[in-house]
C-alpha atoms as a PDB file:
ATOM      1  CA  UNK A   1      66.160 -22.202 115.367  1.00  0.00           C
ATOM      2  CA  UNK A   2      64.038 -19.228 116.092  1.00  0.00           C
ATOM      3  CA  UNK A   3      62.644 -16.885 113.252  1.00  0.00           C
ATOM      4  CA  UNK A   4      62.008 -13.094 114.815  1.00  0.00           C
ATOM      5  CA  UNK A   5      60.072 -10.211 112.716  1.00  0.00           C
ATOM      6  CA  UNK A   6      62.150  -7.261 112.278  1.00  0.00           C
ATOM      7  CA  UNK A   7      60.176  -4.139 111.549  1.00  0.00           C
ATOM      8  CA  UNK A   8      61.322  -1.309 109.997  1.00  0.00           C
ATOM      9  CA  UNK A   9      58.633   1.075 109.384  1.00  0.00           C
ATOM     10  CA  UNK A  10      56.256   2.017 107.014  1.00  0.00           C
ATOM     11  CA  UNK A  11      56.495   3.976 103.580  1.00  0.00           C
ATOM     12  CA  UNK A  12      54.594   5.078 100.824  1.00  0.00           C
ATOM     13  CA  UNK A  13      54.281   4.078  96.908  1.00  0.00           C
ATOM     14  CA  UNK A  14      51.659   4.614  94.141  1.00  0.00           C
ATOM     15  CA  UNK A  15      48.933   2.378  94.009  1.00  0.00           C
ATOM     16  CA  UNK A  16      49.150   2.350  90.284  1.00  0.00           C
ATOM     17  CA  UNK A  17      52.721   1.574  90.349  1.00  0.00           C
ATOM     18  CA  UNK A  18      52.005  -1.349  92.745  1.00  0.00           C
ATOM     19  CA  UNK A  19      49.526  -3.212  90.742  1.00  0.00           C
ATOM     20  CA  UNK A  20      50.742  -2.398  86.628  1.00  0.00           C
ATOM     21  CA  UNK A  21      47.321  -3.069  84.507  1.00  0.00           C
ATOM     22  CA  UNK A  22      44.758  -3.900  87.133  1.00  0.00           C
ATOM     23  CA  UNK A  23      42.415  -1.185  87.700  1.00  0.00           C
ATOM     24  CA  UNK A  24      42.239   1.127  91.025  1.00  0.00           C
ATOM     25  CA  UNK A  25      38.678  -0.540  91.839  1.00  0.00           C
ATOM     26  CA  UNK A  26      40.203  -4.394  92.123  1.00  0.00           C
ATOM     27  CA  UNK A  27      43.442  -3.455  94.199  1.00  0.00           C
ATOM     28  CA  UNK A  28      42.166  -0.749  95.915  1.00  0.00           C
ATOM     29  CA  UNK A  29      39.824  -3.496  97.950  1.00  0.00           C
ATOM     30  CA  UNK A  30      43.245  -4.660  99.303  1.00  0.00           C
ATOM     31  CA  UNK A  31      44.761  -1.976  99.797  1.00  0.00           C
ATOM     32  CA  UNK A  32      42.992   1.303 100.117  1.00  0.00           C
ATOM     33  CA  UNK A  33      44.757   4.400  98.735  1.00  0.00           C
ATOM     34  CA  UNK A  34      45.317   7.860 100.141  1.00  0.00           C
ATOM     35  CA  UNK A  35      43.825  10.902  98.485  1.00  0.00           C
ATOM     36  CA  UNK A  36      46.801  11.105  96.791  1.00  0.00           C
ATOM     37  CA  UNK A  37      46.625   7.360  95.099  1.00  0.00           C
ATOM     38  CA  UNK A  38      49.682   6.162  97.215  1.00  0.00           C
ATOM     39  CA  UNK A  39      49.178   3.151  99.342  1.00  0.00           C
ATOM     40  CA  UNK A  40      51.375   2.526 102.451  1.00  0.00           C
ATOM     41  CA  UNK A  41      53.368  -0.842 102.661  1.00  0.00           C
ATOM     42  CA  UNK A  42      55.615  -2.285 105.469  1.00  0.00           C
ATOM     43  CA  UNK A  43      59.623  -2.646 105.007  1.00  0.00           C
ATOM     44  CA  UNK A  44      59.418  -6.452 107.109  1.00  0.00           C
ATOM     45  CA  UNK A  45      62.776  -7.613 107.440  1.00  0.00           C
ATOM     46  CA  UNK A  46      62.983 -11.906 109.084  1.00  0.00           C
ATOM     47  CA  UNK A  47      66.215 -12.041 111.463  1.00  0.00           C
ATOM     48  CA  UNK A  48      66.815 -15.941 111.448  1.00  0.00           C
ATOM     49  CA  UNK A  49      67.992 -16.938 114.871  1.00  0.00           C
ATOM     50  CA  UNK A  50      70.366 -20.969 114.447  1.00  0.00           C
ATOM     51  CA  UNK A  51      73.491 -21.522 117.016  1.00  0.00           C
ATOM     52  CA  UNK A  52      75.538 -18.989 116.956  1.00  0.00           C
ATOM     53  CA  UNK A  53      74.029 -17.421 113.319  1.00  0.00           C
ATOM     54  CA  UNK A  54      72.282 -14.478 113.399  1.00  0.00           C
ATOM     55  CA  UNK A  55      71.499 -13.499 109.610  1.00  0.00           C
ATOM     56  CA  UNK A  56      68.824 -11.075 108.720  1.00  0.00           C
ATOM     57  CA  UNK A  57      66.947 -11.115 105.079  1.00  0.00           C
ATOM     58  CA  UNK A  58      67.251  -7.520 104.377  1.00  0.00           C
ATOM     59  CA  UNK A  59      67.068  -4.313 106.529  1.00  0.00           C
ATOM     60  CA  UNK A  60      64.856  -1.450 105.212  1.00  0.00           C
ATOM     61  CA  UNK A  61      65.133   1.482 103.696  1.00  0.00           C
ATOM     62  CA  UNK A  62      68.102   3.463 106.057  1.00  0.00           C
ATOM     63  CA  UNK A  63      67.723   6.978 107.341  1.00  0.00           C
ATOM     64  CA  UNK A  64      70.963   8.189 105.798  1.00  0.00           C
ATOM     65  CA  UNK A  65      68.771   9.965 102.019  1.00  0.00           C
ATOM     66  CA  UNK A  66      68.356  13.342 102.539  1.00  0.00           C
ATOM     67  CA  UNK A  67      65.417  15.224 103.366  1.00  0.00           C
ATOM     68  CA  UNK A  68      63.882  15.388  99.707  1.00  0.00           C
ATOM     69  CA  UNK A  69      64.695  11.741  98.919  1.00  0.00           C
ATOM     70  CA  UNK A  70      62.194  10.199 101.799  1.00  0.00           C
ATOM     71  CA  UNK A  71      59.849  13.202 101.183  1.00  0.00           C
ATOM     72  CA  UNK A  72      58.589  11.119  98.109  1.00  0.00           C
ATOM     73  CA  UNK A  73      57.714   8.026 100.160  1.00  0.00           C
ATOM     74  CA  UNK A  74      56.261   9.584 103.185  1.00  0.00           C
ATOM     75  CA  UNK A  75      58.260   7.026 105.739  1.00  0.00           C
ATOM     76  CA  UNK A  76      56.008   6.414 109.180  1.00  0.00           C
ATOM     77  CA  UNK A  77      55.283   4.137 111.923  1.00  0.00           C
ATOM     78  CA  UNK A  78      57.127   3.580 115.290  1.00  0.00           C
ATOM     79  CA  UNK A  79      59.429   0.916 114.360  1.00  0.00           C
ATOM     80  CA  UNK A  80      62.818   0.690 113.298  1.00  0.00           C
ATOM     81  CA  UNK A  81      65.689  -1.533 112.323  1.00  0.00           C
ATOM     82  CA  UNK A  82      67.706  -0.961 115.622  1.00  0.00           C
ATOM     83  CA  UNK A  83      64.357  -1.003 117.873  1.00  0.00           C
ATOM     84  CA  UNK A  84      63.146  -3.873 116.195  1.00  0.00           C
ATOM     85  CA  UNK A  85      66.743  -5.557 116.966  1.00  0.00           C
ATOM     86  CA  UNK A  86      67.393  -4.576 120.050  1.00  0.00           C
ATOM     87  CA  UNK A  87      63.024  -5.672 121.033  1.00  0.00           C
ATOM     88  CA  UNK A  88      64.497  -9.408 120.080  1.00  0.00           C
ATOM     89  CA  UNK A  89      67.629  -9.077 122.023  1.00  0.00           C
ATOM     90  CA  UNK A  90      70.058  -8.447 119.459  1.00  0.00           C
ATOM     91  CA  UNK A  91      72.472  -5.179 118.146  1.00  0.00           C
ATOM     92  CA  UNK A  92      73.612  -4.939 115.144  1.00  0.00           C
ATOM     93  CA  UNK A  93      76.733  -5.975 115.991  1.00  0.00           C
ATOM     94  CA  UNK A  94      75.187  -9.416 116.658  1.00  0.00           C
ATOM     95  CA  UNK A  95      74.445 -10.087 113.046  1.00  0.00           C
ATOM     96  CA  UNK A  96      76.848 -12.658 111.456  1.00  0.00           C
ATOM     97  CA  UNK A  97      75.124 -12.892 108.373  1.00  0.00           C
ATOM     98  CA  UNK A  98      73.358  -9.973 105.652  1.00  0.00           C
ATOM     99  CA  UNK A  99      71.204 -11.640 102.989  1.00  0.00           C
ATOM    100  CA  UNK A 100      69.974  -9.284 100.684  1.00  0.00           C
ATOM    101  CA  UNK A 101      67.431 -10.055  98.331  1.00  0.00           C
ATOM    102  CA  UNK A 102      68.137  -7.910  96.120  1.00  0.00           C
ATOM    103  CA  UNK A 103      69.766  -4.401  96.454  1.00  0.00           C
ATOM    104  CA  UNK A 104      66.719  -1.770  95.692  1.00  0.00           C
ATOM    105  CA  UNK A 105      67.326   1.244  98.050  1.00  0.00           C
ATOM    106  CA  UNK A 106      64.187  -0.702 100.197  1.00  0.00           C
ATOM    107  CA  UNK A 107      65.239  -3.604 100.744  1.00  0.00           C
ATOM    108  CA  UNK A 108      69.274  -2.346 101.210  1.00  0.00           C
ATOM    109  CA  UNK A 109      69.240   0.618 102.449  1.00  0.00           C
ATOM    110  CA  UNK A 110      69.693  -0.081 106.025  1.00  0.00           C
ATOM    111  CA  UNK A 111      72.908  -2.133 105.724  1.00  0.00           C
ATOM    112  CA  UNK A 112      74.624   1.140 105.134  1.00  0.00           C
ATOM    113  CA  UNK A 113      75.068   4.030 107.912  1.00  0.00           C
ATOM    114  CA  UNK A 114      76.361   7.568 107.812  1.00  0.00           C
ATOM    115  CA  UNK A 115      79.297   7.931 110.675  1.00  0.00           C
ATOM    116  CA  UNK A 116      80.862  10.848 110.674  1.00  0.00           C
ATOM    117  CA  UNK A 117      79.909  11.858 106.897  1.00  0.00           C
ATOM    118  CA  UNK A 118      81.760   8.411 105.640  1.00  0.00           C
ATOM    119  CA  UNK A 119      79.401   5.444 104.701  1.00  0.00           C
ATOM    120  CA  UNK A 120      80.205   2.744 106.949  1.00  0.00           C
ATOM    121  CA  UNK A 121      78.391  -0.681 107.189  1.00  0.00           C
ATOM    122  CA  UNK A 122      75.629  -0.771 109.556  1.00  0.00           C
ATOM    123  CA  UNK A 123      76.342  -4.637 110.268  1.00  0.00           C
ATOM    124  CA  UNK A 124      79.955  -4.094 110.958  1.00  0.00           C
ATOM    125  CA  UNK A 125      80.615  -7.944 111.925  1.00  0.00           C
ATOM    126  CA  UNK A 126      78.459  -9.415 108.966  1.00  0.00           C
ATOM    127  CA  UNK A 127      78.941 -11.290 105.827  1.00  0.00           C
ATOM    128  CA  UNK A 128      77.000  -9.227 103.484  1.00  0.00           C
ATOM    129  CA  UNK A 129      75.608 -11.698 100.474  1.00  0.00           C
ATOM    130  CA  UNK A 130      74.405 -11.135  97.337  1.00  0.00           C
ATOM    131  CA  UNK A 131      74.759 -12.929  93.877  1.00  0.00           C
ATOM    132  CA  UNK A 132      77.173 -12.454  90.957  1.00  0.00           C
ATOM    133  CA  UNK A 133      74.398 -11.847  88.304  1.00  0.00           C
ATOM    134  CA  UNK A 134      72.571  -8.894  90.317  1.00  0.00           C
ATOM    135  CA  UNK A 135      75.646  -7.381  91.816  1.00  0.00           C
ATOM    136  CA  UNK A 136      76.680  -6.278  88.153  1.00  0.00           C
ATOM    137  CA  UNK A 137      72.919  -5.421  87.321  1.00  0.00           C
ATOM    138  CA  UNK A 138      72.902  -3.044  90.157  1.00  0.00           C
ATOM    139  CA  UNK A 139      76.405  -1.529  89.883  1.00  0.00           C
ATOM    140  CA  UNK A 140      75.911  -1.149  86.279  1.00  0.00           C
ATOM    141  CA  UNK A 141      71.959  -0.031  86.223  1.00  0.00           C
ATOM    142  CA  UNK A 142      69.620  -0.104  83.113  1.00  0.00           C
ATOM    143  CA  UNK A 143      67.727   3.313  82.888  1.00  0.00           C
ATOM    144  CA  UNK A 144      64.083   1.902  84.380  1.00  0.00           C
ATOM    145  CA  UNK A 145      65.732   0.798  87.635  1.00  0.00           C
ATOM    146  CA  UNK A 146      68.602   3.370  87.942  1.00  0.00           C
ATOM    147  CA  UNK A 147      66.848   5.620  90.682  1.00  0.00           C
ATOM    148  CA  UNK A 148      66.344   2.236  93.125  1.00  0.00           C
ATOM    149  CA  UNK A 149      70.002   1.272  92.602  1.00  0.00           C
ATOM    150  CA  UNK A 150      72.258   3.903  94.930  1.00  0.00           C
ATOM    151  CA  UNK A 151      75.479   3.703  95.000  1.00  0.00           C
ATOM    152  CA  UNK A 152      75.964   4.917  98.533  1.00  0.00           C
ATOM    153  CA  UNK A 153      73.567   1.884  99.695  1.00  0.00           C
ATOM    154  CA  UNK A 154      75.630  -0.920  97.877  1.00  0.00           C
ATOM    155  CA  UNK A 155      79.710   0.233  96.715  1.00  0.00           C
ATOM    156  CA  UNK A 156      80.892   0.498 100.379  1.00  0.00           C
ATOM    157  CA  UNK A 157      79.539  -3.334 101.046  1.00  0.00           C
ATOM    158  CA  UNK A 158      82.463  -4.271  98.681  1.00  0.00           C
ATOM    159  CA  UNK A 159      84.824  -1.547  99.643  1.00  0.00           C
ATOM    160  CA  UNK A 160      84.522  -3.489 103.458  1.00  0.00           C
ATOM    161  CA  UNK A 161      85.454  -6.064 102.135  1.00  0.00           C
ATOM    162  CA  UNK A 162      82.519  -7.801 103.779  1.00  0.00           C
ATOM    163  CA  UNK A 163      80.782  -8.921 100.202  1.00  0.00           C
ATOM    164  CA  UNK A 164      80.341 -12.517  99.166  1.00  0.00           C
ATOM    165  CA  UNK A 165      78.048 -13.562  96.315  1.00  0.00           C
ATOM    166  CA  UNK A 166      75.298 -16.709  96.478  1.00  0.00           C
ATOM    167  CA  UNK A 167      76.501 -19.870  93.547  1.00  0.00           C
ATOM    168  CA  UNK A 168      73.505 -21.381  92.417  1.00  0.00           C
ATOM    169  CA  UNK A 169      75.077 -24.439  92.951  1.00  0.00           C
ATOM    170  CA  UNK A 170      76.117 -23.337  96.498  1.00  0.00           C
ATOM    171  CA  UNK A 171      73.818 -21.174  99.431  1.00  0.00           C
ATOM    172  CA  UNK A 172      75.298 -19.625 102.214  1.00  0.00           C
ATOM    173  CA  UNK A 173      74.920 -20.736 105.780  1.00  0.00           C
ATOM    174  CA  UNK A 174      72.873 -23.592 105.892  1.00  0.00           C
ATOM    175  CA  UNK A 175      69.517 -22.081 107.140  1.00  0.00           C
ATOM    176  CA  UNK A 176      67.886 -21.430 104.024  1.00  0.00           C
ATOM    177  CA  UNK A 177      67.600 -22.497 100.224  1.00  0.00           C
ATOM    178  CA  UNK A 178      67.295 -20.456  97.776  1.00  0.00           C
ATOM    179  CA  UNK A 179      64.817 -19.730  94.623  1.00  0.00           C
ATOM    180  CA  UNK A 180      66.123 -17.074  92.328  1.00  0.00           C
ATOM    181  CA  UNK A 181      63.940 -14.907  90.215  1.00  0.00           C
ATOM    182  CA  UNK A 182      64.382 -12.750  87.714  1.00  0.00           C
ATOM    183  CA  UNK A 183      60.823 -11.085  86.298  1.00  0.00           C
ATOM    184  CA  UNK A 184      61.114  -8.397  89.362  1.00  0.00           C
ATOM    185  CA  UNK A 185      65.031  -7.430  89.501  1.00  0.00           C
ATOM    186  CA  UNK A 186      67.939  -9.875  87.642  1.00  0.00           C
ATOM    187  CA  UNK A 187      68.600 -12.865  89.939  1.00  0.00           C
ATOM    188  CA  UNK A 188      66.470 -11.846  92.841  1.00  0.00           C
ATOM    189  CA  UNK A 189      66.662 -14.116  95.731  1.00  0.00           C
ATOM    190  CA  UNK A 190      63.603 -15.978  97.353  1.00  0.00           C
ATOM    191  CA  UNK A 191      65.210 -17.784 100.804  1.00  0.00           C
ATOM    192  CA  UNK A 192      63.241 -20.495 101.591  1.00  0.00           C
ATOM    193  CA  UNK A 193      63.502 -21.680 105.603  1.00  0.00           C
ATOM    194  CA  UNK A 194      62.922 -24.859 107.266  1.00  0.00           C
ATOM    195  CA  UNK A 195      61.581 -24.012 110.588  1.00  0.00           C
ATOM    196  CA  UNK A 196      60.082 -26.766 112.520  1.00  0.00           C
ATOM    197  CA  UNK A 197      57.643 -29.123 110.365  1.00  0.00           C
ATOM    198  CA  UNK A 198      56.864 -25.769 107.968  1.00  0.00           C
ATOM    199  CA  UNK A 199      58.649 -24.245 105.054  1.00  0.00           C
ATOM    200  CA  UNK A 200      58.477 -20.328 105.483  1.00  0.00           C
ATOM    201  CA  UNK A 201      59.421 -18.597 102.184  1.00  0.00           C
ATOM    202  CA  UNK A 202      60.608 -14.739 102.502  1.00  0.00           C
ATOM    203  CA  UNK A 203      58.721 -13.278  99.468  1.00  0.00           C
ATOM    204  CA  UNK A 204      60.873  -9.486  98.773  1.00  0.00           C
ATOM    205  CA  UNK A 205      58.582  -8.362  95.325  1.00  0.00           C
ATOM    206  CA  UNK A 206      57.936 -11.519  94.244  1.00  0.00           C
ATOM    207  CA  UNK A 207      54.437 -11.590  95.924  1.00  0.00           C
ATOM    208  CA  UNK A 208      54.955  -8.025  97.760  1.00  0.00           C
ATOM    209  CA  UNK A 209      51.158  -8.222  99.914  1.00  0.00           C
ATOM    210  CA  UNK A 210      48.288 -10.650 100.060  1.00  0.00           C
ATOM    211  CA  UNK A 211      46.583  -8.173  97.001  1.00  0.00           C
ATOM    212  CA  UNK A 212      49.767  -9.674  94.859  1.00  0.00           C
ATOM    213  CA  UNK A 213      48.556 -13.513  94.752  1.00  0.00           C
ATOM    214  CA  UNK A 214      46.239 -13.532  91.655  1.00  0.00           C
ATOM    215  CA  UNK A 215      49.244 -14.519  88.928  1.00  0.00           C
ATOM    216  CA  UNK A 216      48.064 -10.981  86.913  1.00  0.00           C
ATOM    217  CA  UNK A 217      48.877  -8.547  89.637  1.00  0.00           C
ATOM    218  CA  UNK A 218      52.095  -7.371  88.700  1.00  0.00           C
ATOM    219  CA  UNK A 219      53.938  -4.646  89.602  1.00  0.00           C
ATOM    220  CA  UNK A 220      54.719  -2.212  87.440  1.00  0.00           C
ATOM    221  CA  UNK A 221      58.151  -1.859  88.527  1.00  0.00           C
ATOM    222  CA  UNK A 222      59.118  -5.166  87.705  1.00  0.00           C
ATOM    223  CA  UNK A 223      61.526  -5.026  84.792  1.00  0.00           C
ATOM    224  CA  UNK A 224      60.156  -8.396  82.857  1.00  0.00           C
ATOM    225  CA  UNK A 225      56.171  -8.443  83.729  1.00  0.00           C
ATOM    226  CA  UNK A 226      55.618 -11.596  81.919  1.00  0.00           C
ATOM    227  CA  UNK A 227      58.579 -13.663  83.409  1.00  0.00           C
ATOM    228  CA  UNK A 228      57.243 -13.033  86.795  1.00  0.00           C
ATOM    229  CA  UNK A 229      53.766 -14.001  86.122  1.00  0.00           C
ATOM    230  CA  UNK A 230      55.340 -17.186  84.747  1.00  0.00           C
ATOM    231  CA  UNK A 231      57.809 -17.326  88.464  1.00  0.00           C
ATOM    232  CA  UNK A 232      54.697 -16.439  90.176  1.00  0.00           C
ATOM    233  CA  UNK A 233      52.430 -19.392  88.757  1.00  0.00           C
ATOM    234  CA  UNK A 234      55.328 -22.050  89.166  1.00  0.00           C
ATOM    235  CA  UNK A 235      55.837 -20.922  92.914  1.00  0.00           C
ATOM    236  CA  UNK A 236      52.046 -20.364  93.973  1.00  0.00           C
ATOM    237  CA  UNK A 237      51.167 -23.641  92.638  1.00  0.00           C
ATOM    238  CA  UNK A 238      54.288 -25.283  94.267  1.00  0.00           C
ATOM    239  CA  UNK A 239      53.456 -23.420  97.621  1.00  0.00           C
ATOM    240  CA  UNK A 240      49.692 -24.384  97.460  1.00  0.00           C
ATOM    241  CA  UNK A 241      50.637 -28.399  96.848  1.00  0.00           C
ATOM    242  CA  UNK A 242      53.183 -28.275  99.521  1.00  0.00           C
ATOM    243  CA  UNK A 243      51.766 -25.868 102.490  1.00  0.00           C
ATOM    244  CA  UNK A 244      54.539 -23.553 101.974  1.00  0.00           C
ATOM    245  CA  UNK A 245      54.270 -20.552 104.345  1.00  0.00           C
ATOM    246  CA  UNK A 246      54.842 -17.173 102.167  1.00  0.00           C
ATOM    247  CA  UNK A 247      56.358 -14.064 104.615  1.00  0.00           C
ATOM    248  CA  UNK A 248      55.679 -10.922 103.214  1.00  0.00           C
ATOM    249  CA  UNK A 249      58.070  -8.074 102.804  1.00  0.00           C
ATOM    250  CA  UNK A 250      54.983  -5.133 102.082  1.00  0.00           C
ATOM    251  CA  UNK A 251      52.305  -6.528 103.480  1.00  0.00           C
ATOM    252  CA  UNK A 252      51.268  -3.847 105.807  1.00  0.00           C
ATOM    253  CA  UNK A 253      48.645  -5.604 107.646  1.00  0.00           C
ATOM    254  CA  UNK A 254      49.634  -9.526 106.685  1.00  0.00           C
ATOM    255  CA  UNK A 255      52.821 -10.916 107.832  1.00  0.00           C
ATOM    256  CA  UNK A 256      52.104 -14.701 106.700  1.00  0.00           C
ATOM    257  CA  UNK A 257      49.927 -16.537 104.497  1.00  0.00           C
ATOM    258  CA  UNK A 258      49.387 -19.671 102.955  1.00  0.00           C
ATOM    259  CA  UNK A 259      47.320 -20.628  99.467  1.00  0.00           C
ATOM    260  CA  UNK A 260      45.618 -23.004  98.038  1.00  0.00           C
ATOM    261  CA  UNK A 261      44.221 -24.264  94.705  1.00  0.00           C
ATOM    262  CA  UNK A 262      40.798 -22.774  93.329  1.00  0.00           C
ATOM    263  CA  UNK A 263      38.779 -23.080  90.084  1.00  0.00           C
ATOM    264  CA  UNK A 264      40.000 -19.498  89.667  1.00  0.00           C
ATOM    265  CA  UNK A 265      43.756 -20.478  90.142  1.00  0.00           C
ATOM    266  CA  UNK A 266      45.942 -20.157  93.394  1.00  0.00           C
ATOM    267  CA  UNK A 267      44.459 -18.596  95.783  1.00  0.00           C
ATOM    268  CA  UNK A 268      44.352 -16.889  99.389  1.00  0.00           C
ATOM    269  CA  UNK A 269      43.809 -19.789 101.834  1.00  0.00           C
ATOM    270  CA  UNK A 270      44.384 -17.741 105.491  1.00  0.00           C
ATOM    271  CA  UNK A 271      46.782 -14.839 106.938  1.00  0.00           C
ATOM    272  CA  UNK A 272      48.627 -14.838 110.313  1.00  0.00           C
ATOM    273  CA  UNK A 273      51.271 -13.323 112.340  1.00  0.00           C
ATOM    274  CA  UNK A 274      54.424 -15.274 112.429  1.00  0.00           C
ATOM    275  CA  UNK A 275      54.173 -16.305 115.709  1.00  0.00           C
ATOM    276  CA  UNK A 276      51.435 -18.657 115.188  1.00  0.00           C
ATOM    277  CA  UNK A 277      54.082 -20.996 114.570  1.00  0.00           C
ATOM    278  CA  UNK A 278      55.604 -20.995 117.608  1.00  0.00           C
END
């Protein structure tokens, strides 16, 4: 098996939004806002490389919005999906295998493609996977997440014919194991890989950066606050006893990290690139 970081660019969100209660001078330490209070975070995407499996843990925000849509989060940096792909040897025609975390328009939005003004799927020869429970959630959106659920990012998925849904009695290809959460987004999905002696653990907005450890600092996006604080504590405690390796989605320096306990709780133990492993 070979794990490969797939970069997909950089956008922008507010600070306060990113970090709910806690105040501008704790997060800001972290993650150092703009004069316009919005902090730039990376859209990391993990392309798992086993046999003849390709599958990639979501793919970015797309470039198929309009011009007014990405003028609110102020997309930069170099990369994208199909460089990053094609920098690790693959196309997206390569991709056997779509696991989506969940289906906000960052995480999703990159699995769908304008061709010829019809949405088509980006990963034309890929199983795209999702679950049950947040398939409905996002097809049939509460008010507070409406704007992050588009249609054009997630109906043609089904329309392909390409969509199968995660049993939480079942996972897809045998790669990775699955955590579901549901404090963030209904039934979002944590994959959990074994690679080599480690356990690397894809974090989407579970833990979004490093400045997201401390159980408190919540998003404010996150439609149940005080469930993820209590998904939060159960994983960072389970990660810190067992050396898990946490991969994060938004980090936009960090790509890896692992914890450990404190007398303050769970806490930052040391950050590095993926490819310290090897």
């Amino acid at each position: 098996m070979k794990l490969h970081v797939i970069n997909t660019g950089f956008f922008k969100l507010d600070g306060g939004a990113m970090f709910g209660v806690v105040p501008k001078s704790i997060w800001q330490r972290t993650n150092p806002a703009d004069e316009n209070n919005l902090c730039t975070w990376a859209m990391r995407c993990l392309l798992v490389e086993d046999g003849e499996t390709l599958l990639l843990i979501d793919n970015g925000i797309g470039n198929k919005q309009d011009e007014k849509f990405f003028s609110h989060y102020h997309l930069h940096g170099d990369n994208t999906l199909h460089k990053s792909l094609n920098a690790a040897g693959f196309s997206e025609d390569d991709v056997t295998d779509m696991f989506l975390t969940h289906l906000h328009f960052d995480h999703c939005g990159g699995g769908v493609k304008n061709d010829h003004d019809k949405h088509v799927l980006t990963f034309k020869n890929a199983t795209y996977w999702s679950t049950a429970e947040h398939w409905k959630w996002a097809t049939h959106p509460n008010k507070r997440e409406k704007a992050s659920f588009l249609a054009e990012n997630i109906l043609p998925i089904k329309d392909s014919g390409h969509l199968r849904f995660v049993e939480r009695v079942k996972t897809p290809p045998r790669q990775i194991r699955i955590r579901f959460v549901s404090g963030h987004t209904e039934s979002m999905m944590i994959p959990k890989i074994k690679y080599k002696d480690k356990t690397v653990c894809f974090m989407a907005d579970l833990i979004p950066s490093v400045g997201h450890i401390p159980v408190a600092y919540v998003m404010g996006y996150d439609t149940r606050p005080l469930l993820t604080m209590e998904e939060k504590e159960k994983f960072l405690n389970e990660a810190a006893n067992k050396g898990y390796i946490l991969f994060f989605e938004h980090d936009p320096v960090n790509e890896c990290c692992t914890v450990k306990h404190t007398e303050k709780g769970v806490r930052l133990d040391r950050t590095f690139p993926l490819s310290e492993l090897g």
